[in-house]
C-alpha atoms as a PDB file:
ATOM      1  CA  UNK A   1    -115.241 136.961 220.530  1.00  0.00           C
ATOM      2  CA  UNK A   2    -113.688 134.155 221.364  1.00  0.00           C
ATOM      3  CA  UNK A   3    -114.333 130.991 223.659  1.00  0.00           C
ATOM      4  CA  UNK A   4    -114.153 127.136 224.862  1.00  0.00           C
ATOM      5  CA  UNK A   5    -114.940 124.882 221.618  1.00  0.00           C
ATOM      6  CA  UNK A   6    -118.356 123.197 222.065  1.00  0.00           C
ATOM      7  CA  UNK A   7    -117.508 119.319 220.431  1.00  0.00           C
ATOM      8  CA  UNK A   8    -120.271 117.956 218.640  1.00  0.00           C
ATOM      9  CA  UNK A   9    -122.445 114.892 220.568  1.00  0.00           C
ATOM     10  CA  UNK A  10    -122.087 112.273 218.124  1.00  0.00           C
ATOM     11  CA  UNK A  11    -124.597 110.355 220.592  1.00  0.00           C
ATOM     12  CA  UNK A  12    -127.722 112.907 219.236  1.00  0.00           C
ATOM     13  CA  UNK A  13    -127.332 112.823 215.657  1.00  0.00           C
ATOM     14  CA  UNK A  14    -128.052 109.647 213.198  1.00  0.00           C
ATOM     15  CA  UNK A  15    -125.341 107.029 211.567  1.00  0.00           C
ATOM     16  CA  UNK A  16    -124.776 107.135 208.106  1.00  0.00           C
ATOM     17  CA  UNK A  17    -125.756 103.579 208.025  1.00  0.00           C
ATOM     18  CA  UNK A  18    -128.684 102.126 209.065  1.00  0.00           C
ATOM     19  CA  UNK A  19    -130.686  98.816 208.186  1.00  0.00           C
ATOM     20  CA  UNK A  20    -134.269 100.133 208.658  1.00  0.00           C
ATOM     21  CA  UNK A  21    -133.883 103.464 206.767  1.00  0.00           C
ATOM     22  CA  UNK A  22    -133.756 101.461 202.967  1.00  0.00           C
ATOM     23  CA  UNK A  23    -131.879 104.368 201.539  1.00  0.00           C
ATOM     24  CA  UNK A  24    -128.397 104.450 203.399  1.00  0.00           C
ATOM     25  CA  UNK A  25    -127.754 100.769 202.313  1.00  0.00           C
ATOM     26  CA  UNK A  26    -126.715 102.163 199.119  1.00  0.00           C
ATOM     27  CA  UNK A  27    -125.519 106.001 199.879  1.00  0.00           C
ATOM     28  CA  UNK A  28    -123.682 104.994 203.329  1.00  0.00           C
ATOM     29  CA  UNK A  29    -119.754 105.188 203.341  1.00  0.00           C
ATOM     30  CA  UNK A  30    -117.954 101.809 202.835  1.00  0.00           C
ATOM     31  CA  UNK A  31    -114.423 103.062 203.431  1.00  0.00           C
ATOM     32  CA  UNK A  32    -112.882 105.174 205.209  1.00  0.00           C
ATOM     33  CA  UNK A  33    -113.475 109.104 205.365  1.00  0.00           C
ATOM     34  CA  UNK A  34    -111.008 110.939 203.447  1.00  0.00           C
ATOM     35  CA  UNK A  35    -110.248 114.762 204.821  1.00  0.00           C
ATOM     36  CA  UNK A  36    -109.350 117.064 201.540  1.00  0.00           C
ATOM     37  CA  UNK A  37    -108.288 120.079 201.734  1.00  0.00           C
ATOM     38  CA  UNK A  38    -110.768 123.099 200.777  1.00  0.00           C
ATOM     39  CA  UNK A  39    -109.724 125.770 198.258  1.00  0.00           C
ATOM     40  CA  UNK A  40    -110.525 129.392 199.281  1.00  0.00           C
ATOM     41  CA  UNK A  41    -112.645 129.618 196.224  1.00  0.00           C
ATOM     42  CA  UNK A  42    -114.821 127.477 197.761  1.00  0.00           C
ATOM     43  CA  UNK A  43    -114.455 128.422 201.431  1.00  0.00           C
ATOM     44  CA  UNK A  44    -115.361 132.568 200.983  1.00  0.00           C
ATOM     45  CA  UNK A  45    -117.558 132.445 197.600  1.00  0.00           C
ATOM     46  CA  UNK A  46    -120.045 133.255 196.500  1.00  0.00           C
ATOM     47  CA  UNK A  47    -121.523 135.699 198.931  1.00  0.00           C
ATOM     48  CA  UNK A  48    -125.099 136.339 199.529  1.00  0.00           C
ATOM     49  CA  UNK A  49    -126.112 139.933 199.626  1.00  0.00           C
ATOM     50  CA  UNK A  50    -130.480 141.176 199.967  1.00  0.00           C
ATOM     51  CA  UNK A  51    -130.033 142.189 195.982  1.00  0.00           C
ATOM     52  CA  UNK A  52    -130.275 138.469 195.105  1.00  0.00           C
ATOM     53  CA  UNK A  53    -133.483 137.406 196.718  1.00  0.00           C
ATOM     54  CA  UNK A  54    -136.836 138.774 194.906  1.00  0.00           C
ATOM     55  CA  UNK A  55    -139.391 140.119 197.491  1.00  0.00           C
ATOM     56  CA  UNK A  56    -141.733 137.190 197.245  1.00  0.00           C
ATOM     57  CA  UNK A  57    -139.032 134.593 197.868  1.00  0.00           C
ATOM     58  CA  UNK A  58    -139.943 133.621 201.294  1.00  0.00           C
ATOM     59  CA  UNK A  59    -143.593 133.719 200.359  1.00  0.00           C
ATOM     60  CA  UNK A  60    -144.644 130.347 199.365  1.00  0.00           C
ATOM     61  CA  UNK A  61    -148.256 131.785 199.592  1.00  0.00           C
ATOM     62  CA  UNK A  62    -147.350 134.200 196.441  1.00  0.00           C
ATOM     63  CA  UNK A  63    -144.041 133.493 194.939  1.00  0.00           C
ATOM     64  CA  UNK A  64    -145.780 130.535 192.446  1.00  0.00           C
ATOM     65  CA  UNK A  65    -148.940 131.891 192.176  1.00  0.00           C
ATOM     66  CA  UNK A  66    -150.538 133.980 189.082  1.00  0.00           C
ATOM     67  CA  UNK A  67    -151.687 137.520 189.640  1.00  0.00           C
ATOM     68  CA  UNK A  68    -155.052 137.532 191.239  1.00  0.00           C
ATOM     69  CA  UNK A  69    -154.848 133.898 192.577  1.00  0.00           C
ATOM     70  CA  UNK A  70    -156.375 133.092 195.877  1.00  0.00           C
ATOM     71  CA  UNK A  71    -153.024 131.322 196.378  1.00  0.00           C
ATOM     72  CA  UNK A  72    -152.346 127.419 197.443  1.00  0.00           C
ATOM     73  CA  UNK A  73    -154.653 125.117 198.789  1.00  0.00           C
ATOM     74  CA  UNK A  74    -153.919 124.210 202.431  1.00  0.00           C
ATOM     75  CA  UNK A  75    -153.388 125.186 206.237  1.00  0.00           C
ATOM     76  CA  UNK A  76    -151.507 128.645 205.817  1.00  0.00           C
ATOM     77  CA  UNK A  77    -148.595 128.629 208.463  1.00  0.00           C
ATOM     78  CA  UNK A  78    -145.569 131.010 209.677  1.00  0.00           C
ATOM     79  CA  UNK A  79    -142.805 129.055 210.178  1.00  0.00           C
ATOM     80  CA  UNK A  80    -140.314 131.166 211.719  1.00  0.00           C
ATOM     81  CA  UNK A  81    -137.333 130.879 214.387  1.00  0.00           C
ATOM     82  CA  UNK A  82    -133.257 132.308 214.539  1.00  0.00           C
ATOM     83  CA  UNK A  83    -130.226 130.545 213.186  1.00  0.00           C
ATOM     84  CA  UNK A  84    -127.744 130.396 216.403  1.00  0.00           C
ATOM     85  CA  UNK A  85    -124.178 129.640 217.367  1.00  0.00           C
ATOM     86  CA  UNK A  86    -123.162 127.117 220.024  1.00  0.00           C
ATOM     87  CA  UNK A  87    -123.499 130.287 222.247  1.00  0.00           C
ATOM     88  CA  UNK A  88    -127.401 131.506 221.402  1.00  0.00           C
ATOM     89  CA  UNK A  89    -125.698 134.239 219.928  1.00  0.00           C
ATOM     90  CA  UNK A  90    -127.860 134.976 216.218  1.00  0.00           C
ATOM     91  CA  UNK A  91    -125.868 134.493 212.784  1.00  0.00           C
ATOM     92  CA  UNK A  92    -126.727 137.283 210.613  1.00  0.00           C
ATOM     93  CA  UNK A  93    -127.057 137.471 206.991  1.00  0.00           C
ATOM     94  CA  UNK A  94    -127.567 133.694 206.682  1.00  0.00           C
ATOM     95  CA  UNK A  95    -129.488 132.223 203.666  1.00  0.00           C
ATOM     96  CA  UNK A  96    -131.750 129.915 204.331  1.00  0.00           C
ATOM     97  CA  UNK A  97    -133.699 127.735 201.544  1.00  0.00           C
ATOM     98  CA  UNK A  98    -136.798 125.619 202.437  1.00  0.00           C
ATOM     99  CA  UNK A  99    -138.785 122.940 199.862  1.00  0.00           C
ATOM    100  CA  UNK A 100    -141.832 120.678 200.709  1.00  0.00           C
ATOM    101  CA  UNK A 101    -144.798 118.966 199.849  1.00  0.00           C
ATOM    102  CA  UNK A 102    -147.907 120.986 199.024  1.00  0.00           C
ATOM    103  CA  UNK A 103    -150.873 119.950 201.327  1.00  0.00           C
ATOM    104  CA  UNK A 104    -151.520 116.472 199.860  1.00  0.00           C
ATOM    105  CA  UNK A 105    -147.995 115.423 200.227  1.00  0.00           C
ATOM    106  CA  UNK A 106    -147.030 115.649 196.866  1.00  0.00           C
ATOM    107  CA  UNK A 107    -143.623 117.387 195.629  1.00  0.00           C
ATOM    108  CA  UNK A 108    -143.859 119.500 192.163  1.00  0.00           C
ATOM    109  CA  UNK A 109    -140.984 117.281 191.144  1.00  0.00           C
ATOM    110  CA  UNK A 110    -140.860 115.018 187.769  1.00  0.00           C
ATOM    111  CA  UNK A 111    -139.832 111.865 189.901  1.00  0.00           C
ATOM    112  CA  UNK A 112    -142.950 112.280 192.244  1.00  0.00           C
ATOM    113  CA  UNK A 113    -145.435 109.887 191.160  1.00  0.00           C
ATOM    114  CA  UNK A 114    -147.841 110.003 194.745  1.00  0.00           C
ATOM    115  CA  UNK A 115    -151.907 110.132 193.576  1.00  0.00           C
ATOM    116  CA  UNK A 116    -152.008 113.020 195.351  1.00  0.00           C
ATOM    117  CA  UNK A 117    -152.370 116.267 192.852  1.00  0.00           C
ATOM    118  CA  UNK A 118    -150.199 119.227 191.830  1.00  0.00           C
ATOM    119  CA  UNK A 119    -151.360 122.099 193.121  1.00  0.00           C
ATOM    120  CA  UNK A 120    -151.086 124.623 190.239  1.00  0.00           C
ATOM    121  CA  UNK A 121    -150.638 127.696 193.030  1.00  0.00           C
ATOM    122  CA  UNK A 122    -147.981 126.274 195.190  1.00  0.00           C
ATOM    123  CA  UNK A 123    -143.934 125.860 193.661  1.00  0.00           C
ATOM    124  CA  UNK A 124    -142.832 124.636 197.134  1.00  0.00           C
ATOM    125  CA  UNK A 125    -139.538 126.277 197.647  1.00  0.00           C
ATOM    126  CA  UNK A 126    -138.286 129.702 199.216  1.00  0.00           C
ATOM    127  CA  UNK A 127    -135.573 131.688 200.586  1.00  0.00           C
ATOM    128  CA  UNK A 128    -134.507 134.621 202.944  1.00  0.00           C
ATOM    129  CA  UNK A 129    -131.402 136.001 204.883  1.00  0.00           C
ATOM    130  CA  UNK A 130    -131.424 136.193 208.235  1.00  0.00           C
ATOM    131  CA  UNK A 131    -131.389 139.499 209.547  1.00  0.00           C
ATOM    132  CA  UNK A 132    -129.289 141.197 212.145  1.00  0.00           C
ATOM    133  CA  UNK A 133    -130.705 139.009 215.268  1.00  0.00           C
ATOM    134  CA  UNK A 134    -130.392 135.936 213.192  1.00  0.00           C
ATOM    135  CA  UNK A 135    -134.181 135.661 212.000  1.00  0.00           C
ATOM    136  CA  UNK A 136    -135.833 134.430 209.335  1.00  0.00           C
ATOM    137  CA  UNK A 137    -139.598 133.890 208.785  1.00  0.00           C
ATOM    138  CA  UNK A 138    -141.852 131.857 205.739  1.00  0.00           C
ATOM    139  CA  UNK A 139    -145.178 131.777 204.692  1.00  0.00           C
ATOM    140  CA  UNK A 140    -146.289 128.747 203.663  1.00  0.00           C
ATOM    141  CA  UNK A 141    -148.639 125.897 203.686  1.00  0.00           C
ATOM    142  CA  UNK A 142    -148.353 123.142 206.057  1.00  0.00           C
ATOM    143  CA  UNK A 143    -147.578 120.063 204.108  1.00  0.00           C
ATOM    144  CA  UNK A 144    -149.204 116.499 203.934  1.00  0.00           C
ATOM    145  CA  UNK A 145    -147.916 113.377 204.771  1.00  0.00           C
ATOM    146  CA  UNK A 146    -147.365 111.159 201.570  1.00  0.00           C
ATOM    147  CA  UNK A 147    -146.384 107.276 201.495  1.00  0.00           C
ATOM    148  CA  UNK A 148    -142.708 106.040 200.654  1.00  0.00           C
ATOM    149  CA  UNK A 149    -141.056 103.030 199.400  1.00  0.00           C
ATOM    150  CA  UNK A 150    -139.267 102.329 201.937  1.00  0.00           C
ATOM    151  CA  UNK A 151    -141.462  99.482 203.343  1.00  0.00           C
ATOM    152  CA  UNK A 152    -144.864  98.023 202.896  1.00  0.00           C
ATOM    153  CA  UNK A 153    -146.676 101.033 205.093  1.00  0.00           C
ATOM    154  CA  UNK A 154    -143.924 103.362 205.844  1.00  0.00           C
ATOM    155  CA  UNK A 155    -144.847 107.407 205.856  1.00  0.00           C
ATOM    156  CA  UNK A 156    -143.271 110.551 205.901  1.00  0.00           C
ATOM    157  CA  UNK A 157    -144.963 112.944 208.829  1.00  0.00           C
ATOM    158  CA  UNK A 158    -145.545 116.080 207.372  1.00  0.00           C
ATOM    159  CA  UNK A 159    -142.393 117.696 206.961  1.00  0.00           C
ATOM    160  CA  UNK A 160    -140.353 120.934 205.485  1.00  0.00           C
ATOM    161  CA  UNK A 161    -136.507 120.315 204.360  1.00  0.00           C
ATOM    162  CA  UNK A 162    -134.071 123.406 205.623  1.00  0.00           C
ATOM    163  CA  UNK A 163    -130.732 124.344 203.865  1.00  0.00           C
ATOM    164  CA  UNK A 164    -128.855 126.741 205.749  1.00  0.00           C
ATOM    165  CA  UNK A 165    -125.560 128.530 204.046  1.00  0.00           C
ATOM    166  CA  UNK A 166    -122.648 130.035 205.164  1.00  0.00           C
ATOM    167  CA  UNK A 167    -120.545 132.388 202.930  1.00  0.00           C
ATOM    168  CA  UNK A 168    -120.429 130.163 199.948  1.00  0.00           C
ATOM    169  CA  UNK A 169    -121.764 126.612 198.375  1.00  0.00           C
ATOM    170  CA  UNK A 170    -119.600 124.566 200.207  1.00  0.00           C
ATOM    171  CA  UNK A 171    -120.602 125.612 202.890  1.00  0.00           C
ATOM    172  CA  UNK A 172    -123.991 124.256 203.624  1.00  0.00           C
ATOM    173  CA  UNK A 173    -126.096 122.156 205.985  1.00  0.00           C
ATOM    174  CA  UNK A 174    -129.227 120.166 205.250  1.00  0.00           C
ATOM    175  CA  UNK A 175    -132.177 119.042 207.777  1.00  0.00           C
ATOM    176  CA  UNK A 176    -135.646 118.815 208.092  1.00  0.00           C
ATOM    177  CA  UNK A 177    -138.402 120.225 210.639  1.00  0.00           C
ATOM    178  CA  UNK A 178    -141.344 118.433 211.764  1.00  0.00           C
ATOM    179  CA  UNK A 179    -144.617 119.765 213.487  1.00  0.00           C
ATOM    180  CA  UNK A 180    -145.496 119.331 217.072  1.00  0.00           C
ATOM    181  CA  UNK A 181    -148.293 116.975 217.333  1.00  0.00           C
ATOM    182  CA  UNK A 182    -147.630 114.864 214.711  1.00  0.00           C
ATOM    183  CA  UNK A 183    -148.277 111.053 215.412  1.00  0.00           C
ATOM    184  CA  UNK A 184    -146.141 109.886 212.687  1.00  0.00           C
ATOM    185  CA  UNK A 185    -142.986 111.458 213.978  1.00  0.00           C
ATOM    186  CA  UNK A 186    -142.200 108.207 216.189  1.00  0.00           C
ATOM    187  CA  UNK A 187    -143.225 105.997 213.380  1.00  0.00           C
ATOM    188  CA  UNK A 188    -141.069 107.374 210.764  1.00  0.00           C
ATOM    189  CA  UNK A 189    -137.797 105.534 209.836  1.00  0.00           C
ATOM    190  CA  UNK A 190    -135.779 108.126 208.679  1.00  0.00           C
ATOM    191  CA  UNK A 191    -136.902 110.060 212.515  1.00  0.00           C
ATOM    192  CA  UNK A 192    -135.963 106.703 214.446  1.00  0.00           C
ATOM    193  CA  UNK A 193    -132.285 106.372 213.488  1.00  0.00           C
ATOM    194  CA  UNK A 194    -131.750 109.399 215.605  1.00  0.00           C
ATOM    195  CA  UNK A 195    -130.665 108.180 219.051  1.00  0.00           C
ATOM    196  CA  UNK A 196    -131.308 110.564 220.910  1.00  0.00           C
ATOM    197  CA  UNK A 197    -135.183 111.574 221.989  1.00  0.00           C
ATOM    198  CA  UNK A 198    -133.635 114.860 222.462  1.00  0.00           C
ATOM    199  CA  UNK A 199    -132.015 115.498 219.439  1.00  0.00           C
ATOM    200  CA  UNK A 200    -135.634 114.343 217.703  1.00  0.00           C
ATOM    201  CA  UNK A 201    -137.342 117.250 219.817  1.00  0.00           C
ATOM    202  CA  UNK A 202    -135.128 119.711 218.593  1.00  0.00           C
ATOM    203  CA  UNK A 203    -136.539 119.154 214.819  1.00  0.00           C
ATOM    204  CA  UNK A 204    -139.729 119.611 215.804  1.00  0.00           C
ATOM    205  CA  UNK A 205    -141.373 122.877 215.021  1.00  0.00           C
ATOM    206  CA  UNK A 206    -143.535 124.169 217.791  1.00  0.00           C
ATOM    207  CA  UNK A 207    -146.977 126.238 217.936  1.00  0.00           C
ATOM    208  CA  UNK A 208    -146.122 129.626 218.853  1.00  0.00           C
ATOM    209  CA  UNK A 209    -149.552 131.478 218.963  1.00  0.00           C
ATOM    210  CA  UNK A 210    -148.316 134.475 219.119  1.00  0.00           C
ATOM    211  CA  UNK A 211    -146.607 134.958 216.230  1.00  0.00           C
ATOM    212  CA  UNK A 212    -149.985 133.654 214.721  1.00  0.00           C
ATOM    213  CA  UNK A 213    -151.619 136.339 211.992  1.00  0.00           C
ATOM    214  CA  UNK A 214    -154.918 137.308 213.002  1.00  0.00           C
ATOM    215  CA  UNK A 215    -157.746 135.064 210.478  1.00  0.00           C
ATOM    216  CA  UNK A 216    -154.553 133.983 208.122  1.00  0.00           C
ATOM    217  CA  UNK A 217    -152.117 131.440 209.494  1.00  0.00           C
ATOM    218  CA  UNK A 218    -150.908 130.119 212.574  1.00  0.00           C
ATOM    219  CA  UNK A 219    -146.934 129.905 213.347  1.00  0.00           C
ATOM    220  CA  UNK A 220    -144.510 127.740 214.248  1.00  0.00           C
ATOM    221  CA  UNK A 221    -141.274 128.253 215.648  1.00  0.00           C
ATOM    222  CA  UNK A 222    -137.903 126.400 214.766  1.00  0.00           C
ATOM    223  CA  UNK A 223    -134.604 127.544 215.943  1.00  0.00           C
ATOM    224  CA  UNK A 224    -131.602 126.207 214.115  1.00  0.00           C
ATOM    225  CA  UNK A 225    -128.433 125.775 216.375  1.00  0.00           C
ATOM    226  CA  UNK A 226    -124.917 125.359 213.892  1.00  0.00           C
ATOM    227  CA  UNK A 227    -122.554 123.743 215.645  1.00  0.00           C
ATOM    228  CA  UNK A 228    -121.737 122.421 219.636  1.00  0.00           C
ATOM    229  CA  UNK A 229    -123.003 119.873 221.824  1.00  0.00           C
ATOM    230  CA  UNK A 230    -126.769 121.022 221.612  1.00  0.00           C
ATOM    231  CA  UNK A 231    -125.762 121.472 217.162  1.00  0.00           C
ATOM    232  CA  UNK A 232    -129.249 120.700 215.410  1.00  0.00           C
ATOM    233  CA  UNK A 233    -129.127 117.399 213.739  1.00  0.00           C
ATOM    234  CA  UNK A 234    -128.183 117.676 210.170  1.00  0.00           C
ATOM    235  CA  UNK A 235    -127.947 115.009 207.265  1.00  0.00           C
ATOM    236  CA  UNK A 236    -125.254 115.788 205.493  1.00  0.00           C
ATOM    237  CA  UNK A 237    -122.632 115.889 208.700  1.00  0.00           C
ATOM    238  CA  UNK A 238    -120.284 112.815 208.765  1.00  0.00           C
ATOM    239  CA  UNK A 239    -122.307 111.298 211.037  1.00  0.00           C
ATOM    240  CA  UNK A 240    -125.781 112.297 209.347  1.00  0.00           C
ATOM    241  CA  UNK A 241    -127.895 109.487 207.428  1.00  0.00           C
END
């Protein structure tokens, strides 16, 4: 099917540039865009298929943990939701790739130096394909806030980064989701150089009780729309921070 082009907003999503978010001063464009051309290779390859994901890959709560480990410290969640179109119609077969903090807001990366510690259960990262409605689910554990040099008292709400793929590498889009509630969304400067108040609430996750597991975890849902006017705000478009 076929149908009226949906332009993107350019009002809802961030500039590449701004003052108050310390990082784009360096990694902003200074010169003009330039539009290249993209090979097929990279257009149509590689191609995702179920055989390449292991069956704990969207498990955070087991795919880092030994055998016999309670698992990771923390406030088990589900985060969950459907990657759309500009329609609401669901995008099967999808990969999407999450990584985060573990519950004390610290990344098991060799550049994070936060006090908080490594949590010897929890790896941080997962994947899954969307299935033939579009939807994807993780288990996980909700992740701390953690402090950032990007001013004297500036910190990150707690926070999980999405990638979401389309038939190959190149094409990819980055963003993060947030968690309803949160009183450090509005403080946050990387939050605030979206313009839009609507745009922020559509990277917030929200409580969905009932797709809550019984004495386990609690869920939240977070819908991921691709492209249009109501597009999900994403970092890496031109306009994204």
């Amino acid at each position: 099917m076929t149908g009226a082009f949906y332009p993107i907003d350019r009002r809802r999503h961030p500039p590449a540039f701004d003052d108050a978010y310390k990082s784009t001063v360096a990694r902003a464009p200074q010169f003009p865009l330039l539009s290249l051309e993209t090979p097929p290779a990279e257009r149509m390859g590689p191609v995702f298929g179920h055989a390449d994901l292991g069956e704990r890959d969207n498990d955070l709560l087991r795919n880092f943990a030994a055998p016999g480990s309670d698992g990771p410290v923390g406030e088990r969640v589900v985060l969950h939701g459907h990657v759309l179109d500009e329609d609401a119609r669901p995008v099967p077969g999808t990969l999407v790739e999450i990584w985060q903090a573990n519950a004390g807001g610290r990344y098991r990366h060799v550049n994070d130096g936060y006090l908080a510690p490594l949590d010897p259960a929890f790896g941080g990262c997962g994947r899954t394909l969307t299935d033939a409605q579009g939807y994807y689910a993780f288990r996980t554990v909700k992740p701390g806030a953690y402090p950032w040099r990007n001013g004297t008292d500036s910190w990150r709400p707690a926070h999980v980064h999405f990638s979401v793929f389309g038939s190959g590498f190149a094409q990819r889009l980055i963003t993060q989701m947030y968690f309803e509630g949160d009183p450090l969304i509005p403080l946050c400067p990387i939050v605030r150089t979206i313009p839009d108040p609507e745009a922020v609430e559509q990277l917030v996750a929200r409580l969905d009780m009932k797709a809550a597991q019984p004495f386990d975890a609690l869920a939240y849902r977070f819908d991921i729309v691709l492209r249009g006017r109501r597009a999900t705000p994403f970092e890496n478009r031109p306009e994204g921070g």
